[in-house]
Protein backbone atom coordinates (compact mmCIF):
# COMPACT_ATOMS: atom_id res chain seq x y z
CA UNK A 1 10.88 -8.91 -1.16
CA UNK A 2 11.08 -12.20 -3.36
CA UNK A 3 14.60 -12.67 -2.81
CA UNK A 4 14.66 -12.10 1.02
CA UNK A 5 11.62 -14.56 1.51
CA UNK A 6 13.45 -17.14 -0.08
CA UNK A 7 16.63 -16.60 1.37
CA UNK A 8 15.77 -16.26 4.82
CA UNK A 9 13.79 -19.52 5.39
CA UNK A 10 17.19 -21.56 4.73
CA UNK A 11 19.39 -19.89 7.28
CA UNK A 12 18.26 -21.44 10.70
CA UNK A 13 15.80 -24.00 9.75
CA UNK A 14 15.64 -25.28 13.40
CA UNK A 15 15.08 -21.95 15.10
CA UNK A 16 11.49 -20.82 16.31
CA UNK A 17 9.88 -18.12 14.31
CA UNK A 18 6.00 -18.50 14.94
CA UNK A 19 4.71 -18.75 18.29
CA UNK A 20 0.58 -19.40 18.14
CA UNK A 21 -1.45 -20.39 20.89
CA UNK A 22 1.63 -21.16 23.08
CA UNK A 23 3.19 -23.48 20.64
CA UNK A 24 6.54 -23.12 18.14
CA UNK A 25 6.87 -23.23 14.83
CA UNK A 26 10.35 -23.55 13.37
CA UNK A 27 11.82 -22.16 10.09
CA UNK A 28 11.86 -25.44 8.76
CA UNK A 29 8.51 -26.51 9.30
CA UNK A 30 7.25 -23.20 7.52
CA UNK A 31 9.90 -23.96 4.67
CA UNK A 32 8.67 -27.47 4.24
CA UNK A 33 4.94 -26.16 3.89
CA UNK A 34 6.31 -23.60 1.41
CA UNK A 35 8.04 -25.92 -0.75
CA UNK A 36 4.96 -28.72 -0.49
CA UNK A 37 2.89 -25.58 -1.92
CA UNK A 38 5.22 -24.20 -4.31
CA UNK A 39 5.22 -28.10 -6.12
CA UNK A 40 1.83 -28.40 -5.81
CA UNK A 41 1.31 -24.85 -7.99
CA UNK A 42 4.29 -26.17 -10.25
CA UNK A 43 2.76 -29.28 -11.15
CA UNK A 44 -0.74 -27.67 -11.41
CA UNK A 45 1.45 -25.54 -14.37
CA UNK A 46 0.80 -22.50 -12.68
CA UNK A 47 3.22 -19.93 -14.37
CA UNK A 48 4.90 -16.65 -12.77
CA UNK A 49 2.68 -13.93 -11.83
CA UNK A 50 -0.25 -16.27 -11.85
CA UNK A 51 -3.47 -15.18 -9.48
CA UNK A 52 -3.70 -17.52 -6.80
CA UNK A 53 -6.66 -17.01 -4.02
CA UNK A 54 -5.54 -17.56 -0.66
CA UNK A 55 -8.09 -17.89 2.22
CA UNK A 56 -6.19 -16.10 4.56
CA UNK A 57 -6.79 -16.82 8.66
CA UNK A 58 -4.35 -15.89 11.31
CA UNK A 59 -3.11 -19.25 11.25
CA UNK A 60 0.83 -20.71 10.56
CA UNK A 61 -0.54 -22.69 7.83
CA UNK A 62 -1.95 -19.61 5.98
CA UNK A 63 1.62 -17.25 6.67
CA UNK A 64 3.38 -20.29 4.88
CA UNK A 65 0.75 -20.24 2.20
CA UNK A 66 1.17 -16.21 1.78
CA UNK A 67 5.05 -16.73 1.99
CA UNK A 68 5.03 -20.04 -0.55
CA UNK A 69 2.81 -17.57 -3.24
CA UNK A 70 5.42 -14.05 -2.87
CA UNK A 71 8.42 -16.13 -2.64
CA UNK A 72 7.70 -17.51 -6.30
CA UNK A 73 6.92 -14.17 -7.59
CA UNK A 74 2.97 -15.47 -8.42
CA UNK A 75 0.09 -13.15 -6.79
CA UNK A 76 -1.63 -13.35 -3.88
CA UNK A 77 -5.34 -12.92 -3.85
CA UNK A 78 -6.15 -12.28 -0.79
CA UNK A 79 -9.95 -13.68 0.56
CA UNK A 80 -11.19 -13.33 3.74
CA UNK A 81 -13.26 -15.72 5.31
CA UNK A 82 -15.38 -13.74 7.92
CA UNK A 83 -17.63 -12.21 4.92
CA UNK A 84 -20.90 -13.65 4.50
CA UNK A 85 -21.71 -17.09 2.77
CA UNK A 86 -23.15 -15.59 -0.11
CA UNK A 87 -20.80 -12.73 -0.55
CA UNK A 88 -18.12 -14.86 -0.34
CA UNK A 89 -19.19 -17.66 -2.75
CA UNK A 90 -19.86 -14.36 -5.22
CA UNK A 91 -15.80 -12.78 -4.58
CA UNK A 92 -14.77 -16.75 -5.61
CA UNK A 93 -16.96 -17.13 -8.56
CA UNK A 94 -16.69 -13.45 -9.71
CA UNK A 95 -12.26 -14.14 -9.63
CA UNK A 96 -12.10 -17.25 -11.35
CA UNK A 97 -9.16 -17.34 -9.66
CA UNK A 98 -7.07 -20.98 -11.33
CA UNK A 99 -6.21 -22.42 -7.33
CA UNK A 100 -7.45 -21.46 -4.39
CA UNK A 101 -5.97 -22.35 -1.10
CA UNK A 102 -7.66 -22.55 2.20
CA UNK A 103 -8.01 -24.95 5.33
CA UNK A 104 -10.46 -27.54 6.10
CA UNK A 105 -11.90 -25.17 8.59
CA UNK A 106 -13.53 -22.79 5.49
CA UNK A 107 -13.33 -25.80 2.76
CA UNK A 108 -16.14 -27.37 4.77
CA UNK A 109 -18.57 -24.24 4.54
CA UNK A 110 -21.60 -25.58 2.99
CA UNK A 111 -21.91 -24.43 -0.80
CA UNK A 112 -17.63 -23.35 -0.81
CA UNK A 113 -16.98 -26.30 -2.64
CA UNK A 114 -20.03 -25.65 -5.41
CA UNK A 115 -18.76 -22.14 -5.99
CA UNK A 116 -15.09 -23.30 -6.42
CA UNK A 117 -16.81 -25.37 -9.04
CA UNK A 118 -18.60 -22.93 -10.83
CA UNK A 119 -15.56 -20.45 -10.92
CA UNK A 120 -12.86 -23.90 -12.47
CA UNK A 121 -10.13 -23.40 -9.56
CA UNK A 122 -8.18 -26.53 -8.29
CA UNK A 123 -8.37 -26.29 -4.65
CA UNK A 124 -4.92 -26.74 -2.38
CA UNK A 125 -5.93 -27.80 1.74
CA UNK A 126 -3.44 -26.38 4.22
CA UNK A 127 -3.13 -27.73 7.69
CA UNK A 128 -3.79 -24.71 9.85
CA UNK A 129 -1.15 -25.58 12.26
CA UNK A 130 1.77 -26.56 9.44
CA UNK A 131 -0.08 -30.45 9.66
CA UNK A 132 0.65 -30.41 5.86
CA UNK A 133 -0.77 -29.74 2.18
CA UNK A 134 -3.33 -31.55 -0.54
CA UNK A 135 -4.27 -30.88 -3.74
CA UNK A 136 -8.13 -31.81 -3.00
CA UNK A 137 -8.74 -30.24 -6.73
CA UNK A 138 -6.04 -30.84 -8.90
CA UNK A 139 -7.90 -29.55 -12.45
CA UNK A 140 -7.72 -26.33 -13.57
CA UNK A 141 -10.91 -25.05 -15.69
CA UNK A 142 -10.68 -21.24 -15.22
CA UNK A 143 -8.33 -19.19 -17.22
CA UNK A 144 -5.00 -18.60 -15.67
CA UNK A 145 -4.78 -14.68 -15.47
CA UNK A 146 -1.49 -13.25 -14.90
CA UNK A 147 -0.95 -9.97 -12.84
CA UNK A 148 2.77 -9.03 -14.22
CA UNK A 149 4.78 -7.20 -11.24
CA UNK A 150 1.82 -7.30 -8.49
CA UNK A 151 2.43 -8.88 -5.39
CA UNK A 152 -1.20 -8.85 -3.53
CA UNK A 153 -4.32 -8.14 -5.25
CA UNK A 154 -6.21 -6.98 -1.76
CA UNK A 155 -10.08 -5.97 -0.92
CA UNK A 156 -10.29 -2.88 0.06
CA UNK A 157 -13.60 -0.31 0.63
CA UNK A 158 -11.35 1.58 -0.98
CA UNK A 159 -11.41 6.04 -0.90
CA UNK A 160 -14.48 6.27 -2.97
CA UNK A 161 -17.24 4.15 -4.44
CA UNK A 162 -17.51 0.47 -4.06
CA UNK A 163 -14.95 -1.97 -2.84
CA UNK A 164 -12.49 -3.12 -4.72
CA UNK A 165 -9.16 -5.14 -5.54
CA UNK A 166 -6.40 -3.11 -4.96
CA UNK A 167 -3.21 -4.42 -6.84
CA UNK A 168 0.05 -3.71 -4.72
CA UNK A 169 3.14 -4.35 -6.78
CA UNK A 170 6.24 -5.62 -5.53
CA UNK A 171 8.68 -2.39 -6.20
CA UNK A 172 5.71 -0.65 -4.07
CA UNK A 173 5.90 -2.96 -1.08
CA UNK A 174 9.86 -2.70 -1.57
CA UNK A 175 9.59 0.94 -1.33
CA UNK A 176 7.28 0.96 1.78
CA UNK A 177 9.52 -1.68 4.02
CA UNK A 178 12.53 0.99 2.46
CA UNK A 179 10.36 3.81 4.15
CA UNK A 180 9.69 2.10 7.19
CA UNK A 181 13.18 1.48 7.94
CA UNK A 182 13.53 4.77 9.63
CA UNK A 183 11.97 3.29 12.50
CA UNK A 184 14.60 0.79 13.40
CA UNK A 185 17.87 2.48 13.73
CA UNK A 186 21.26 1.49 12.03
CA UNK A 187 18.84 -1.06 9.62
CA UNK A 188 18.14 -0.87 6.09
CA UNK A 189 15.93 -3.00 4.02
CA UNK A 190 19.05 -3.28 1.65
CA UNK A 191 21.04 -5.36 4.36
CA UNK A 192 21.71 -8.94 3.46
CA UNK A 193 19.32 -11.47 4.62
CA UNK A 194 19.98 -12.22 8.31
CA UNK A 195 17.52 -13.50 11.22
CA UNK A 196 16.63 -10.93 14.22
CA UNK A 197 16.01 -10.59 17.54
CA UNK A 198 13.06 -9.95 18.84
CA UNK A 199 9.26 -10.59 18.34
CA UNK A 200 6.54 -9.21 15.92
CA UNK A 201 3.23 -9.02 17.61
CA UNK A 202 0.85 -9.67 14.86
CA UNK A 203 -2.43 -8.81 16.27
CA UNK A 204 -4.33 -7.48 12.75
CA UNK A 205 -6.25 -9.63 10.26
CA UNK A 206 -3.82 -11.12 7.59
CA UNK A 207 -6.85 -9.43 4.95
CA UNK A 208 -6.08 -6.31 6.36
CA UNK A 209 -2.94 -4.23 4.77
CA UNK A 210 -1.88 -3.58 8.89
CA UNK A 211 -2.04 -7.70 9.30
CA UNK A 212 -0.16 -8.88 5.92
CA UNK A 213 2.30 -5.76 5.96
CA UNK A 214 3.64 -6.93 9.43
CA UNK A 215 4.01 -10.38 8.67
CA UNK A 216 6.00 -10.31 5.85
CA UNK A 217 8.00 -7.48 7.43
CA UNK A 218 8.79 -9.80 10.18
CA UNK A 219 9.47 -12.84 7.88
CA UNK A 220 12.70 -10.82 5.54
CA UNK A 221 13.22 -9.79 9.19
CA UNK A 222 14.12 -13.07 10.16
CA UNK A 223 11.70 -12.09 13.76
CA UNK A 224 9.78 -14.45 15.19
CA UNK A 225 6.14 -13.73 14.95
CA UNK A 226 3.60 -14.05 17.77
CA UNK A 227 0.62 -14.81 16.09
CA UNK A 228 -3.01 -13.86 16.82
CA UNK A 229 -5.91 -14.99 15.89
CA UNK A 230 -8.13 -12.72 17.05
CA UNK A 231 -7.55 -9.98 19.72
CA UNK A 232 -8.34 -9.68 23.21
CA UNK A 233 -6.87 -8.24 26.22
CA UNK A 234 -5.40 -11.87 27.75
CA UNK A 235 -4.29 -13.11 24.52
CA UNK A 236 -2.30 -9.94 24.14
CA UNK A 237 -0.91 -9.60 27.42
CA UNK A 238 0.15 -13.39 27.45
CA UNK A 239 2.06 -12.59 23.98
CA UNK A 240 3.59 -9.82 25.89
CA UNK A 241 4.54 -11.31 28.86
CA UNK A 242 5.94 -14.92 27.51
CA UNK A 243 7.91 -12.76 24.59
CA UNK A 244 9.16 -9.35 26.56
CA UNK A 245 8.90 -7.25 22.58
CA UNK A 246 10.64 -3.77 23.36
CA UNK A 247 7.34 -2.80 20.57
CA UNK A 248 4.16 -3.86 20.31
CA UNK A 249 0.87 -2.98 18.20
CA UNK A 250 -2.15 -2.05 19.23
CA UNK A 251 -5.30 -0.58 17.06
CA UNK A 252 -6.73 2.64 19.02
CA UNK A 253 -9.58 -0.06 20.00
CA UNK A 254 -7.39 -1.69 21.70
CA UNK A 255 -5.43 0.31 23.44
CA UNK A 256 -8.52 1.55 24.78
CA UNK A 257 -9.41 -1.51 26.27
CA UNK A 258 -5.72 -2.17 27.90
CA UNK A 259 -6.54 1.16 30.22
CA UNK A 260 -10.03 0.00 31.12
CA UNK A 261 -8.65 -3.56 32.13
CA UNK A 262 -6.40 -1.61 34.16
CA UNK A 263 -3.42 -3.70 33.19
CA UNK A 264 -0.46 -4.02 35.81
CA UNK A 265 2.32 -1.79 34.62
CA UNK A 266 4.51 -4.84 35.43
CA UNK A 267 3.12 -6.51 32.52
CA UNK A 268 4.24 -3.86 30.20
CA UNK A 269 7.73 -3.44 31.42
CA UNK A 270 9.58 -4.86 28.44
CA UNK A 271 7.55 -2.19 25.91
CA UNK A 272 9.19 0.55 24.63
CA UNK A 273 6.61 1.74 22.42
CA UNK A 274 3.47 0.83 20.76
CA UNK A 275 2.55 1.29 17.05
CA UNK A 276 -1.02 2.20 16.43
CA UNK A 277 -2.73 2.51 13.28
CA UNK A 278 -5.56 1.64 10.58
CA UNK A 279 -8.11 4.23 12.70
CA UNK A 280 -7.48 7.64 14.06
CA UNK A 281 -5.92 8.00 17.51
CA UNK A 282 -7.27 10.18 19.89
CA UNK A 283 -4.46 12.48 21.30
CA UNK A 284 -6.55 12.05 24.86
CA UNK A 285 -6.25 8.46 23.99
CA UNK A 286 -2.24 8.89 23.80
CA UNK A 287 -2.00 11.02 27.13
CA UNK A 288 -4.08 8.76 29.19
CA UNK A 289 -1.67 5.75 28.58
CA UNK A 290 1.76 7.63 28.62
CA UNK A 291 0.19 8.92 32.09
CA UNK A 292 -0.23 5.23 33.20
CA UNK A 293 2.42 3.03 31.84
CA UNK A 294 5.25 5.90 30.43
CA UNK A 295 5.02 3.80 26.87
CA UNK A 296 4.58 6.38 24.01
CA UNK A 297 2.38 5.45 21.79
CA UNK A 298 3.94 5.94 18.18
CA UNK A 299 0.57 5.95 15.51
CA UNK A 300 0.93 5.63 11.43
CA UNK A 301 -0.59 6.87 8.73
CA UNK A 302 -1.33 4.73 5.89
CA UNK A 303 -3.85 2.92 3.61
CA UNK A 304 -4.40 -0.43 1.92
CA UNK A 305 -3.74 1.52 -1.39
CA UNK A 306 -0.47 3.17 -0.14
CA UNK A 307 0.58 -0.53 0.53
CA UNK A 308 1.26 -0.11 4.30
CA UNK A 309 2.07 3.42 6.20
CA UNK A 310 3.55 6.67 4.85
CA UNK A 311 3.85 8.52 7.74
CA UNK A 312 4.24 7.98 11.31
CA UNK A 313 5.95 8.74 14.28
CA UNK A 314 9.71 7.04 15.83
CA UNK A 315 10.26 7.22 19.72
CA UNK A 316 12.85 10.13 19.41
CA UNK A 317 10.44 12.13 17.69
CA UNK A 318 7.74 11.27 20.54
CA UNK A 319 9.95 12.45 23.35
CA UNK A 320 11.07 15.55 21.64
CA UNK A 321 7.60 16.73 19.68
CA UNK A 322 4.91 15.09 20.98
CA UNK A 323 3.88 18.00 23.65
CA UNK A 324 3.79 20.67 20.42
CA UNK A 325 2.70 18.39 17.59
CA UNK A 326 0.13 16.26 19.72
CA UNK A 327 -2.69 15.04 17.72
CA UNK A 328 -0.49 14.44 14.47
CA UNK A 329 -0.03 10.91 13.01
CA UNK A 330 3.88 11.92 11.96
CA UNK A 331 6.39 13.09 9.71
CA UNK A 332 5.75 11.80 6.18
CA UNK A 333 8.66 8.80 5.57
CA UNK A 334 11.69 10.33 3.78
CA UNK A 335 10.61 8.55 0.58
CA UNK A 336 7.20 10.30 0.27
CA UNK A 337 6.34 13.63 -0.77
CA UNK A 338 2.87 15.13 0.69
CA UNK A 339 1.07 18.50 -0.08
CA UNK A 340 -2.33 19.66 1.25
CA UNK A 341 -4.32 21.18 -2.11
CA UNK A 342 -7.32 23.46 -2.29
CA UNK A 343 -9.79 20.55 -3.10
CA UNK A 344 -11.93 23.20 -5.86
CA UNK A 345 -8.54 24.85 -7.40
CA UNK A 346 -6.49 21.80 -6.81
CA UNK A 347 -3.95 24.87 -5.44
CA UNK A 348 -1.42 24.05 -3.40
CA UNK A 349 -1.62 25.58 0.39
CA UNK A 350 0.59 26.80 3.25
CA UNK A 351 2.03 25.37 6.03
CA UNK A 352 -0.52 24.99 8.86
CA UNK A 353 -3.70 25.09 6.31
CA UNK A 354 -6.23 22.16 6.25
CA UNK A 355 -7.05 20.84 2.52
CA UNK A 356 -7.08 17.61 0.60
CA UNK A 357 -3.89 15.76 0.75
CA UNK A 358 -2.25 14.54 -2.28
CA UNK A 359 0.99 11.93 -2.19
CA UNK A 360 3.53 10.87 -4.44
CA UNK A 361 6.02 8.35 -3.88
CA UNK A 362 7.19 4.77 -5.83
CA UNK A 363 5.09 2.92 -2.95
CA UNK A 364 2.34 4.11 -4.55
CA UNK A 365 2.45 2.35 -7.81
CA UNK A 366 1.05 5.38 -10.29
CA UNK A 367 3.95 6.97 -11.89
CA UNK A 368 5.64 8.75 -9.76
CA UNK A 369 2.03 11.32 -9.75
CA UNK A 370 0.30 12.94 -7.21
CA UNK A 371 -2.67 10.68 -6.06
CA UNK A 372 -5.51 13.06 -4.02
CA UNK A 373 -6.85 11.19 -1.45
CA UNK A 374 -10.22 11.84 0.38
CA UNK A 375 -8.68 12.89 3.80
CA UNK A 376 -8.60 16.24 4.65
CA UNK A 377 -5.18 17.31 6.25
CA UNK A 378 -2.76 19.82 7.32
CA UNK A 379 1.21 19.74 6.67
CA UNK A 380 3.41 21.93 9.07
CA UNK A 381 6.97 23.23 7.84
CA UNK A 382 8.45 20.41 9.97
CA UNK A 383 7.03 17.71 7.85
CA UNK A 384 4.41 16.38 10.23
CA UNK A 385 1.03 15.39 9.04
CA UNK A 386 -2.34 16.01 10.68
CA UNK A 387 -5.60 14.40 9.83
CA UNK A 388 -8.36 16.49 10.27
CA UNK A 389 -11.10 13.89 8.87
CA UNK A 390 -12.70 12.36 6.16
CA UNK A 391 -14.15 14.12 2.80
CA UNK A 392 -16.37 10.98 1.91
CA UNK A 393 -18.62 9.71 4.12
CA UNK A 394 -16.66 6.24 5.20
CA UNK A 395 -17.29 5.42 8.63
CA UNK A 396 -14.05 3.58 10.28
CA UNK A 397 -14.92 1.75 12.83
CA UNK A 398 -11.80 0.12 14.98
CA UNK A 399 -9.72 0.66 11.64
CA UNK A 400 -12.10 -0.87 8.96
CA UNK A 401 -13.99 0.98 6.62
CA UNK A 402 -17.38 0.90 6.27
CA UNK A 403 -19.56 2.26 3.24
CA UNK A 404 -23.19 3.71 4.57
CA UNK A 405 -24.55 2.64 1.33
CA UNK A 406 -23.94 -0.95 1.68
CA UNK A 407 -25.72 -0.93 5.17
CA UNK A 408 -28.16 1.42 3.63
CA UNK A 409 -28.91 -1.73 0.84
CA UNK A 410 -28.66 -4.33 2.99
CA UNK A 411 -31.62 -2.45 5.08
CA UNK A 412 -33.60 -1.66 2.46
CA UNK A 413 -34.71 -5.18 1.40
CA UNK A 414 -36.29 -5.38 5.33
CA UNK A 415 -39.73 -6.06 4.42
CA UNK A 416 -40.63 -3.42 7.12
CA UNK A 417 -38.26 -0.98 5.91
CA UNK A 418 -39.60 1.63 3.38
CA UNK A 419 -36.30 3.90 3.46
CA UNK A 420 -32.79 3.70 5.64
CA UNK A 421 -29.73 6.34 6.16
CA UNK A 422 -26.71 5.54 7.60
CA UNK A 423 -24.25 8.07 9.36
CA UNK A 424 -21.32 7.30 11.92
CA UNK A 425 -21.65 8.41 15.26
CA UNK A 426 -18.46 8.49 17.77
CA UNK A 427 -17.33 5.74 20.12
CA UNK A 428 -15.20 6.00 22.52
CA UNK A 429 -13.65 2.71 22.00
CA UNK A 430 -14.04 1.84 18.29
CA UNK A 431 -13.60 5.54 17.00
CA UNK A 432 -17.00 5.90 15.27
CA UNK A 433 -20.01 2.95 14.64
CA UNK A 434 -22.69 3.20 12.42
CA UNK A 435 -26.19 4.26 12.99
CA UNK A 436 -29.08 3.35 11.11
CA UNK A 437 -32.63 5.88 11.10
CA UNK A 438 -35.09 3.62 8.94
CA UNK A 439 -38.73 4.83 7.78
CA UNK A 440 -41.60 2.20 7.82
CA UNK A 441 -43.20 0.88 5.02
CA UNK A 442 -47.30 1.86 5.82
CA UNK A 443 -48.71 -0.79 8.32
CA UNK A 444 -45.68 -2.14 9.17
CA UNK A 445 -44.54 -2.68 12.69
CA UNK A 446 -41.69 -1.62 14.08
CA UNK A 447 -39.00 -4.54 14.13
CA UNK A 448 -36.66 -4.90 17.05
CA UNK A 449 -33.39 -4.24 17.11
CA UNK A 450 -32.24 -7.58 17.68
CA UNK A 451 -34.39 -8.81 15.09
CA UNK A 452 -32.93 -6.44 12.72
CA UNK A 453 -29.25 -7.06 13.44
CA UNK A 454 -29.82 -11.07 12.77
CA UNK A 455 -31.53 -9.72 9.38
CA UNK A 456 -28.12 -7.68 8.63
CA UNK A 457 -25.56 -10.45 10.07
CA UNK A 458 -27.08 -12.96 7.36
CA UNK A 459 -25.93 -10.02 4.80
CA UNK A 460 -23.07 -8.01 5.71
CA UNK A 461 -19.32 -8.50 7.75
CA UNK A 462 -20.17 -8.24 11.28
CA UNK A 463 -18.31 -5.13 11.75
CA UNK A 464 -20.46 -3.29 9.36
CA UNK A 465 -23.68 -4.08 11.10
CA UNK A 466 -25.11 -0.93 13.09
CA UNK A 467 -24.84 -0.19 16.39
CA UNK A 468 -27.96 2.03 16.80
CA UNK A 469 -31.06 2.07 15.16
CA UNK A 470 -33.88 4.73 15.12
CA UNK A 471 -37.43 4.42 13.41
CA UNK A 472 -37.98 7.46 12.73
CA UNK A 473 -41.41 9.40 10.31
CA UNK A 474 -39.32 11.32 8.43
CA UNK A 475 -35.01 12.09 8.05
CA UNK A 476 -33.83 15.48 8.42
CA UNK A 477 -33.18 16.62 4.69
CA UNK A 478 -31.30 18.76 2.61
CA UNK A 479 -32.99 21.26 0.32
CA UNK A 480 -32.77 18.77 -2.16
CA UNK A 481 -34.60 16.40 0.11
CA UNK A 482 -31.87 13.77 0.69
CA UNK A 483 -31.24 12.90 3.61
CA UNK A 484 -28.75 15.04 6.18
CA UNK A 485 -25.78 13.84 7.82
CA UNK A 486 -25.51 16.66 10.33
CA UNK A 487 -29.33 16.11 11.09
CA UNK A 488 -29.38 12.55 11.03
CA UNK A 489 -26.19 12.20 13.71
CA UNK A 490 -27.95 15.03 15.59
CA UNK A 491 -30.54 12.16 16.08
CA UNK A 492 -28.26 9.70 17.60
CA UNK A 493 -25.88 12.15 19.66
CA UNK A 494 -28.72 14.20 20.86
């Protein structure tokens, strides 16, 4: 991945390879805010390997940041700026990462600059647009932790527990770009460096595995990029129309907004396929749009841990399975092996029979061992993978994972609120949301519900706020009085 990063930005400096907000970017205006990084890091002594935060946007400036940190084989922290203030200033302090590097867009938050203080890290400004780069913090008082062989260091809510940094070494992204090569046919990752046709719709948050994964894919690509900020339907469709992609992503959200905007057909005529990931597609989901627009829709399976997919479906597969494998997310990539285990015996089970699924594979960075995850899945003898759901309790909403017990915290320093449970409860657009059932403290009155989703904005990412709330005398327990999910969505879905 080093080595193609680097090679590929001196090939065709003058040749367009981001488009954002209707303007170009060329090769050699990425390069030159590459290399303006790269000395700035140099002279700031930072060694190989080093930890360096990035404050990632969907912004030029912050893909030539990204590319400037891989391509000298340092690590990239990866921060995202839509958490909270004080969650935010916490992630910085608690990393004590040496240099951070963000734009003048999050450098101005009030208190940023205080908590980049407090944790020692020189501070590098990016122009958002490729303007240019400043070292607005040139000293370096935090220790300068090296990560030996990792690439990205990535939040995640991770399987279990809390969240977490996820380490994602380099041989493990090399080995998922290898796996994902069955997609494009007569390509291997191997191939010398060489720019592509084509466009890359990149449509997913650069802190999410689905954003980051496709950008850099399209960079040692040599593809131009169409960049989004954010999605929406007329953002997309103008990428679409202006760039003709044969392929073009879409998050099951999404895709179920395209069919309720009705799009013109027309305006889809250059696609292919679509790729659709990070959150479980409905197979209903997948019929409705072939039945409109005749584009197959061509989902993944995959994780922030796995670093990017491990499974997923190609075109020719589509057209030739889809009718008696509808509903699963693929065949498992050629470099991965998959078994579905009895989650008490840890046995491993037939064809056809729904357990825990365990992978191996050199993408996944542990040794060549199987790794259980907490989905529950079936295998068939064909090699296609079905997920049948979730053994934790993780709610993914529109393909980010949300913890009930963070809401559940967050809630329970309401002053009104004597006791919260969260459960998710399906959407048809977003795949689940969370719901909220809170208990009164004695005397209190009953906050509203916009009052109580300002409380919750001022504490959590927007995405994990609740959609519903109930007050409610009493949850619907377990025997061992905690609180029951079955009940508790019964409340909401009833």
């Amino acid at each position: 991945m080093t080595d193609k990063l680097r090679a590929i930005m001196a090939l065709e400096p003058d040749r367009t390879q981001i488009d954002f907000e209707g303007v170009d970017y060329s090769w050699r205006q990425i390069a030159e805010n590459v290399r303006a990084i790269e000395d700035a890091l140099d002279t700031m002594g930072l060694p190989e390997d080093a930890r360096v935060g990035v404050m990632l946007r969907n912004r030029p400036g912050h893909v030539a940041a990204a590319a400037a940190v891989l391509s000298t084989d340092r690590c990239l922290v990866t921060l995202n700026p839509i958490l909270p203030d004080a969650r935010l200033f916490a992630d910085v302090e608690t990393l004590g990462l040496p240099v951070v590097i963000a734009d003048a867009t999050d450098l101005a938050r009030p208190g940023l600059a205080e908590a980049l203080t407090r944790a020692g890290s020189a501070i590098i400004e990016i122009g958002p647009r490729l303007e240019g780069v400043r070292a607005v913090q040139r000293d370096i008082r935090a220790a300068i932790q090296t990560s030996p062989g990792v690439a990205i260091e990535m939040l995640t809510s991770g399987t279990t527990g809390t969240p977490k940094r996820v380490p994602l070494s380099r041989d493990a992204f090399d080995a998922s770009f290898r796996g994902f090569a069955k997609y494009e046919r007569g390509k291997s990752f191997d191939d010398p460096p060489r720019l592509g046709s084509g466009c890359t719709m990149v449509v997913n948050p650069l802190t999410h595995i689905g954003g980051i994964y496709g950008c850099i894919g399209a960079l040692m690509a040599g593809r131009k990029i169409a960049l989004l900020e954010k999605f929406s339907v007329e953002a997309w469709l103008d990428a679409v129309r202006r760039h003709r992609p044969a392929v073009a992503s879409a998050v099951p959200s999404a895709v179920r907004m395209l069919l309720d905007a009705d799009v013109d057909p027309a305006d889809l005529s250059s696609l292919k396929s679509l790729i659709s990931g990070t959150a479980p597609l409905a197979p209903e989901l997948v019929d409705a749009f072939y039945a409109r627009y005749g584009i197959p829709i061509c989902s993944n399976y995959g994780a922030t841990e796995f670093a990017g997919a491990i499974a997923g479906w190609t075109i020719d597969d589509f057209h030739r399975h889809w009718a008696e494998k509808r509903g699963a997310v693929g065949r498992v990539h050629a470099n991965m092996a998959a078994r579905v285990v009895d989650p008490d015996s840890g046995a491993e089970l037939p064809h056809g029979t729904e357990g825990l699924l365990e992978l191996k594979g050199e993408q996944l960075g542990n040794d060549l061992r199987w790794l259980r995850t907490t989905d529950r899945a079936a295998l068939d003898s064909d090699g296609f993978l079905f997920i049948e759901g979730r053994a934790d309790n993780a709610i993914i909403r529109g393909g980010f994972k949300i913890h009930p017990d963070d809401i559940v915290r967050a809630l329970s320093d309401h002053p009104a609120v004597r006791e919260a449970a969260v459960v998710g409860v399906p959407d048809d657009r977003l795949g689940a949301v969370p719901a909220a059932a809170i208990i009164l403290k004695e005397g209190a009155a009953a906050p509203a519900t916009d009052d109580l989703k300002a409380w919750l904005k001022d504490r959590l990412i927007a995405y994990q706020v609740p959609v519903h709330f109930r007050i409610v005398p009493d949850f619907p327990r377990t025997p061992s009085m905690k609180p029951s999910a079955p009940g508790l969505r019964a409340l909401f879905e009833g």
